[in-house]
N, C-alpha and C. Protein backbone atom coordinates (compact mmCIF):
# COMPACT_ATOMS: atom_id res chain seq x y z
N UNK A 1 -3.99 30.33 0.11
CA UNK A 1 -4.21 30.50 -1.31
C UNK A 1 -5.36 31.47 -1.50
N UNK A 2 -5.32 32.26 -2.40
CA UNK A 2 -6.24 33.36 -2.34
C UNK A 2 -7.18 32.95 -3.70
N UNK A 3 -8.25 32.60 -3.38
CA UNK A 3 -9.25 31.56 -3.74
C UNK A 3 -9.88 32.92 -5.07
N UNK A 4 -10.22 33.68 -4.17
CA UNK A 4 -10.69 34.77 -5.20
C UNK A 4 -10.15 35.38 -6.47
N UNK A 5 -9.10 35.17 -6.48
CA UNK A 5 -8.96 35.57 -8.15
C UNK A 5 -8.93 35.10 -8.98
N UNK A 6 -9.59 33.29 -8.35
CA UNK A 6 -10.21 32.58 -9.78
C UNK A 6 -11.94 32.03 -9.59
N UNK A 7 -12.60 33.20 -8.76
CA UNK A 7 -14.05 33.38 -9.11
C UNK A 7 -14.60 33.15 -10.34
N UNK A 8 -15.60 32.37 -10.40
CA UNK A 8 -16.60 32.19 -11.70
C UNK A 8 -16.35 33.56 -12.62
N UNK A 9 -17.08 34.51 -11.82
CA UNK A 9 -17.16 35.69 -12.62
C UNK A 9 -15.65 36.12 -13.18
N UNK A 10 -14.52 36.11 -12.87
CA UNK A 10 -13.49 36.20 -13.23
C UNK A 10 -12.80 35.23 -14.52
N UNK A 11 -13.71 33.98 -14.65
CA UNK A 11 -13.00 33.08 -15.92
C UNK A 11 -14.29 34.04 -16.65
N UNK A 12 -15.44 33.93 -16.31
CA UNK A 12 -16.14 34.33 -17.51
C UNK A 12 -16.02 35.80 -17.79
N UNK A 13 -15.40 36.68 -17.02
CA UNK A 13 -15.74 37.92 -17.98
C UNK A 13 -14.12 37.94 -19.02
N UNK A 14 -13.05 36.89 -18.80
CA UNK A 14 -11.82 36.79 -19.60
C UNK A 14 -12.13 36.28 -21.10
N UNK A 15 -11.28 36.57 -21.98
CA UNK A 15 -11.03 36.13 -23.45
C UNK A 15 -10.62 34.86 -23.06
N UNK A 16 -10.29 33.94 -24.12
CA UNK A 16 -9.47 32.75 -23.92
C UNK A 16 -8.34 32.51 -23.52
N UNK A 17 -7.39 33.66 -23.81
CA UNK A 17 -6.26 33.44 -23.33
C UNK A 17 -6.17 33.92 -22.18
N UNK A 18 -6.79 35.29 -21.75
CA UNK A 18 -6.67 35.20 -20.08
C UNK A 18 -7.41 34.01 -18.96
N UNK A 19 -8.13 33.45 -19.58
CA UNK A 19 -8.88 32.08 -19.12
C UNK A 19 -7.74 31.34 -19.29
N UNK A 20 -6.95 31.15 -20.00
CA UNK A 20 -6.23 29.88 -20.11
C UNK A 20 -4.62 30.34 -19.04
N UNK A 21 -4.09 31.75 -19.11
CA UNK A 21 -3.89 31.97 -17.89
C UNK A 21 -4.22 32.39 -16.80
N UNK A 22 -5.63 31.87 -16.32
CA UNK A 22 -5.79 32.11 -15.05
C UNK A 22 -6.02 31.10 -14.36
N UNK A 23 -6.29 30.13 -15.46
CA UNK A 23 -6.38 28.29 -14.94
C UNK A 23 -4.89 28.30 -14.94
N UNK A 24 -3.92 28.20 -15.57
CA UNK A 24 -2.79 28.06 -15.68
C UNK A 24 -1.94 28.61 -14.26
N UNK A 25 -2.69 29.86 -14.10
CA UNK A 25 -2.19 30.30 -11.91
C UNK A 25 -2.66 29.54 -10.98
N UNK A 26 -4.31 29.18 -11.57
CA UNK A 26 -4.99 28.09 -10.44
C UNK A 26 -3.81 26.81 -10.40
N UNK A 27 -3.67 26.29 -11.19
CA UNK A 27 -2.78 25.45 -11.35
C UNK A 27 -1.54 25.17 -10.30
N UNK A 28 -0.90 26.41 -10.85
CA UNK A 28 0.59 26.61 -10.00
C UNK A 28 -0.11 26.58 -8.44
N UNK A 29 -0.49 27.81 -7.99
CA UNK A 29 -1.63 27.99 -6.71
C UNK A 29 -1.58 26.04 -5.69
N UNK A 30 -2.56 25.38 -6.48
CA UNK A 30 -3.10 24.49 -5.85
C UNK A 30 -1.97 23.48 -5.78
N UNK A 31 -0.61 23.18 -6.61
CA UNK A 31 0.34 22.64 -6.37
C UNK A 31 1.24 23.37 -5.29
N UNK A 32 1.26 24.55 -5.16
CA UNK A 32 1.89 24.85 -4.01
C UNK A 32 1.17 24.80 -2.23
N UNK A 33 -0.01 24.93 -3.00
CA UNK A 33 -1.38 24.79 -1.53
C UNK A 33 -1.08 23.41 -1.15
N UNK A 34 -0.51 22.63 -1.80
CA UNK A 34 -0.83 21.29 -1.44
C UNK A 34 0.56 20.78 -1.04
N UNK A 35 1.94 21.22 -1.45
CA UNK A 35 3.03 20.68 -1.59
C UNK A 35 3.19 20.14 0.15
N UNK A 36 3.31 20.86 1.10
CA UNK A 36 3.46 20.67 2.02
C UNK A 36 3.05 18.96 2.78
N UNK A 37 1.90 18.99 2.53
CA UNK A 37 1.37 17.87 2.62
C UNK A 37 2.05 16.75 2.01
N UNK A 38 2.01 16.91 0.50
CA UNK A 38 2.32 16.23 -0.04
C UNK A 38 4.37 15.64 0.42
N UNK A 39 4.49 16.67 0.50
CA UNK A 39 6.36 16.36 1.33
C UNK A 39 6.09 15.91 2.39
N UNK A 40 5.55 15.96 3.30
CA UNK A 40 5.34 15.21 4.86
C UNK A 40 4.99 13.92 4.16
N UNK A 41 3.94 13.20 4.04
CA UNK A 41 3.98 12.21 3.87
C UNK A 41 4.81 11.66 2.26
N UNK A 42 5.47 12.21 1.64
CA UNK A 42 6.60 11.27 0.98
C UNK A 42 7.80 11.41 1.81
N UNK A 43 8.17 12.04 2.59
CA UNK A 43 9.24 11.73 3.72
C UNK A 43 9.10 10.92 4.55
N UNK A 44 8.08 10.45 4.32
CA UNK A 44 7.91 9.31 5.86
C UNK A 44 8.35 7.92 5.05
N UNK A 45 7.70 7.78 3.68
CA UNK A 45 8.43 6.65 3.07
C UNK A 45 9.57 6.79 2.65
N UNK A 46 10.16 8.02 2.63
CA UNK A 46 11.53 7.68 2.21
C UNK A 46 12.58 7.76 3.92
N UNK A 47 11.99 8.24 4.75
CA UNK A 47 12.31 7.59 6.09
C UNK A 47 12.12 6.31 5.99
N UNK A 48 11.04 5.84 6.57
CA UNK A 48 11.06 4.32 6.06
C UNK A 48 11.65 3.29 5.42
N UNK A 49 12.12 3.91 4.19
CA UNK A 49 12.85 3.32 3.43
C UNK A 49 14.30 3.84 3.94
N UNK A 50 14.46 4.32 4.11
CA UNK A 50 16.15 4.68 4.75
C UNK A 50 16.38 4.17 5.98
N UNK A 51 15.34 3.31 6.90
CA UNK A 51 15.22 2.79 8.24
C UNK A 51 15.85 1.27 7.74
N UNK A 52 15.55 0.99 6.16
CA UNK A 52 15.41 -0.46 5.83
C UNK A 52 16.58 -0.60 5.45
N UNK A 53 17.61 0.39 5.23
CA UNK A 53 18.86 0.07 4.97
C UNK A 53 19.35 1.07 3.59
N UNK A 54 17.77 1.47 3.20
CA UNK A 54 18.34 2.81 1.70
C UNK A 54 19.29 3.72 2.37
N UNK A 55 19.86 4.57 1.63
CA UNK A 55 20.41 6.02 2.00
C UNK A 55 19.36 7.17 1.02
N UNK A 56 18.62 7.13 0.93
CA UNK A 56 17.66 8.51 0.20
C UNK A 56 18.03 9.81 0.06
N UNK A 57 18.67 9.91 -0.68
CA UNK A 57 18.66 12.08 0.05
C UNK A 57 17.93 12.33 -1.61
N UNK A 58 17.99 13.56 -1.63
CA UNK A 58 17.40 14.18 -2.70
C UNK A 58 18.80 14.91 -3.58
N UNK A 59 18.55 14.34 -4.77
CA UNK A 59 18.83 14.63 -5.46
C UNK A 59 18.87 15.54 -6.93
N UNK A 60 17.47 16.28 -6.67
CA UNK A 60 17.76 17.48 -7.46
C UNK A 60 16.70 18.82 -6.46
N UNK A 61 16.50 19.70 -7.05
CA UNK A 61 16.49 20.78 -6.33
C UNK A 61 14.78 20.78 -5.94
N UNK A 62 13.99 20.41 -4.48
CA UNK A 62 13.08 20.30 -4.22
C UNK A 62 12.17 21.09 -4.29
N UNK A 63 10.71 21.18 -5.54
CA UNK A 63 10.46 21.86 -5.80
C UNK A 63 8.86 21.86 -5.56
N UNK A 64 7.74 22.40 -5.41
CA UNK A 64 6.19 21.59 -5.30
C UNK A 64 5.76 21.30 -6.78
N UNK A 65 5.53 20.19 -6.44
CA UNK A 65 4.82 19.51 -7.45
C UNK A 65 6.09 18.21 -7.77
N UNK A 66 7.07 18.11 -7.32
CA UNK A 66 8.79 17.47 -8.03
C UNK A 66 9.60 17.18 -7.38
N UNK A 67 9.22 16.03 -6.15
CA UNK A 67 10.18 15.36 -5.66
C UNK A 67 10.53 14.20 -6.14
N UNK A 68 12.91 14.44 -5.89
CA UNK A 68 12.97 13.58 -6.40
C UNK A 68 14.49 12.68 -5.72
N UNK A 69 13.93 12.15 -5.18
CA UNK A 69 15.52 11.45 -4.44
C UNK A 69 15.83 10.10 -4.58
N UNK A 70 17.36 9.58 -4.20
CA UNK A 70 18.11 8.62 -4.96
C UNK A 70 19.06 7.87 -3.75
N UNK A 71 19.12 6.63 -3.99
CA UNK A 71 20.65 6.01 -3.10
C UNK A 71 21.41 5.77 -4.07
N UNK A 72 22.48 6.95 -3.55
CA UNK A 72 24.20 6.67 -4.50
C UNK A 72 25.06 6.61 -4.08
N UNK A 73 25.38 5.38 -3.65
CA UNK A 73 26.40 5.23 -2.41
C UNK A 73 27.87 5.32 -3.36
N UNK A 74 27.81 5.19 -4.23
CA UNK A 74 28.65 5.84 -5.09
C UNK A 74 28.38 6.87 -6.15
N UNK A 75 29.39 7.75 -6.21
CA UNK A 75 28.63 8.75 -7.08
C UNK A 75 28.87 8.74 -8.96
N UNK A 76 27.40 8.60 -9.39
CA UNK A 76 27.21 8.50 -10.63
C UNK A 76 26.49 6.76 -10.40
N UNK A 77 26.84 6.25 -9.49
CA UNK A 77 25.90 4.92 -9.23
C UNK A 77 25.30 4.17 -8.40
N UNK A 78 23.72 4.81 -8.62
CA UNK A 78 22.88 4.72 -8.31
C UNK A 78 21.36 3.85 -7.94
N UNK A 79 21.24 3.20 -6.76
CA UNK A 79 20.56 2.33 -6.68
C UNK A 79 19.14 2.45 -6.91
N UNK A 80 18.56 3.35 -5.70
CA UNK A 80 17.03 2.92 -5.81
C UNK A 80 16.59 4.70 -5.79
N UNK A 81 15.36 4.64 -6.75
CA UNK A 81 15.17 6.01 -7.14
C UNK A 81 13.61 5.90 -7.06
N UNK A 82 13.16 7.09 -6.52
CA UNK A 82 12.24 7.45 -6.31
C UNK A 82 11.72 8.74 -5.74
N UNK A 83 10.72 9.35 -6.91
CA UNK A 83 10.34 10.43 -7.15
C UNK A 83 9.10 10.50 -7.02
N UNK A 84 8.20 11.94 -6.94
CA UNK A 84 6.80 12.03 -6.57
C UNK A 84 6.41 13.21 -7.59
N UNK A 85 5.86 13.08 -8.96
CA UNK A 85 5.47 14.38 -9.61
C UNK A 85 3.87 14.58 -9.30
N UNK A 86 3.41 15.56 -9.09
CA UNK A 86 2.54 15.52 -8.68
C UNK A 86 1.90 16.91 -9.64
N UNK A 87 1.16 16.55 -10.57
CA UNK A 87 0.14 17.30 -11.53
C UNK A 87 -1.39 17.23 -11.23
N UNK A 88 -1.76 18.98 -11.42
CA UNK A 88 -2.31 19.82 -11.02
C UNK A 88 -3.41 20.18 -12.57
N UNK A 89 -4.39 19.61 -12.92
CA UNK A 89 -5.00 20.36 -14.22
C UNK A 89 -6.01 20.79 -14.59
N UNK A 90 -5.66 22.58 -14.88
CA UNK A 90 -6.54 23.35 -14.81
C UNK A 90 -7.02 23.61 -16.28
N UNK A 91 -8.84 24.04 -16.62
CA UNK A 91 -9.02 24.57 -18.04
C UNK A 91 -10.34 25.33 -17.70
N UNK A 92 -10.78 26.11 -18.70
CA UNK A 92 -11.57 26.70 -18.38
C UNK A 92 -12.56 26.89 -20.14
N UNK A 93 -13.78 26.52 -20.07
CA UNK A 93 -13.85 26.77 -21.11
C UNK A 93 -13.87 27.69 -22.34
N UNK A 94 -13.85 27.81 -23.58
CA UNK A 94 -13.73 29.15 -24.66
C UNK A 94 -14.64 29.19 -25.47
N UNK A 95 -14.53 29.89 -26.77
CA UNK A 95 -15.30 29.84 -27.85
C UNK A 95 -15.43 28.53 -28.48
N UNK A 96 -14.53 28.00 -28.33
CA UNK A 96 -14.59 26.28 -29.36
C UNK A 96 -15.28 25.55 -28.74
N UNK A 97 -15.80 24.68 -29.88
CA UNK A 97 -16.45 23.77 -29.38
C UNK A 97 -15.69 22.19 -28.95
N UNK A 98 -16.16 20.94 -28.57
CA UNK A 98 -15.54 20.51 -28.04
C UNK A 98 -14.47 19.49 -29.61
N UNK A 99 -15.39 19.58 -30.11
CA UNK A 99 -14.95 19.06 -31.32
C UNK A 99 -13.91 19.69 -32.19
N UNK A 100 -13.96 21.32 -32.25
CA UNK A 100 -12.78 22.13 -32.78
C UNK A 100 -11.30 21.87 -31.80
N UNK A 101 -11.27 21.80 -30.32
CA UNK A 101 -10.43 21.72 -29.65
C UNK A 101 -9.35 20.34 -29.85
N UNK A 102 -10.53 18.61 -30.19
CA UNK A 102 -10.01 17.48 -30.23
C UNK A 102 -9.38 17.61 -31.63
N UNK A 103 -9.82 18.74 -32.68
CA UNK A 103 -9.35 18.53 -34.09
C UNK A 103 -7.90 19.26 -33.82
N UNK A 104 -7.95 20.06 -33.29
CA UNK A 104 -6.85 21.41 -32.98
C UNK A 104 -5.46 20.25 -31.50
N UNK A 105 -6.20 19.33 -31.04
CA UNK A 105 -4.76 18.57 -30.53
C UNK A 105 -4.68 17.47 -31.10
N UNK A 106 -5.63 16.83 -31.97
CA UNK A 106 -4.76 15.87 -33.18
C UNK A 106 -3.91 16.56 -34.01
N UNK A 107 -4.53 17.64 -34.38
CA UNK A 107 -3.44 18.10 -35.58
C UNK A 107 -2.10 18.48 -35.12
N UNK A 108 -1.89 18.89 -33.44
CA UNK A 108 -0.59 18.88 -32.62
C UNK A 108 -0.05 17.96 -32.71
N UNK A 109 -0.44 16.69 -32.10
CA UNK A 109 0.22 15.80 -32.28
C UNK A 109 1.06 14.62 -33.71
N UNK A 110 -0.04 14.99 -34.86
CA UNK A 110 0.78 14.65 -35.85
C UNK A 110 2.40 15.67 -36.07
């Protein structure tokens, strides 16, 4: 992962929105830096669990950050499911203060 193109000096000499995508690459970045890991050991429990009598395979398209597999010993019905999302969250600060930001995602959420 190439650490340097989210240097200090790099969030601060950005506007907000290039700050908010460059946390937004850190982001992606450190979910893929990590996926590996993170798949070795959720394969061992879903080995494990397929030692115990599951059938596990994966069932949609394996992605970092979004594993997600299933026993369907018939198809369309489906026993035991289990998935691993794994979130990554990056911010960097802006002009607002912290109080303009909490007013600006209540008013999202109404």
């Amino acid at each position: 992962m190439d650490v340097e193109k989210y240097s200090k000096q790099r969030f601060e000499s950005s506007d907000a929105a290039s700050a908010r995508e460059l946390a937004d690459g850190l982001q992606d970045d450190v979910v893929k830096e990590i996926h590996d890991a993170v798949y070795e050991a959720f394969l061992k429990v879903i080995e494990a669990l397929n030692d115990r009598g599951h059938k596990l395979t994966p069932y949609e398209e394996i992605r970092p950050g979004d594993l997600s597999f299933r026993d369907e010993p018939v198809e369309g019905q489906w026993c035991l499911r289990l998935a691993c999302d794994v979130v990554i969250s990056a911010g960097y600060s802006d002009m607002r203060t912290a109080d303009e930001i909490e007013a600006e995602i209540m008013k999202g959420s109404n």
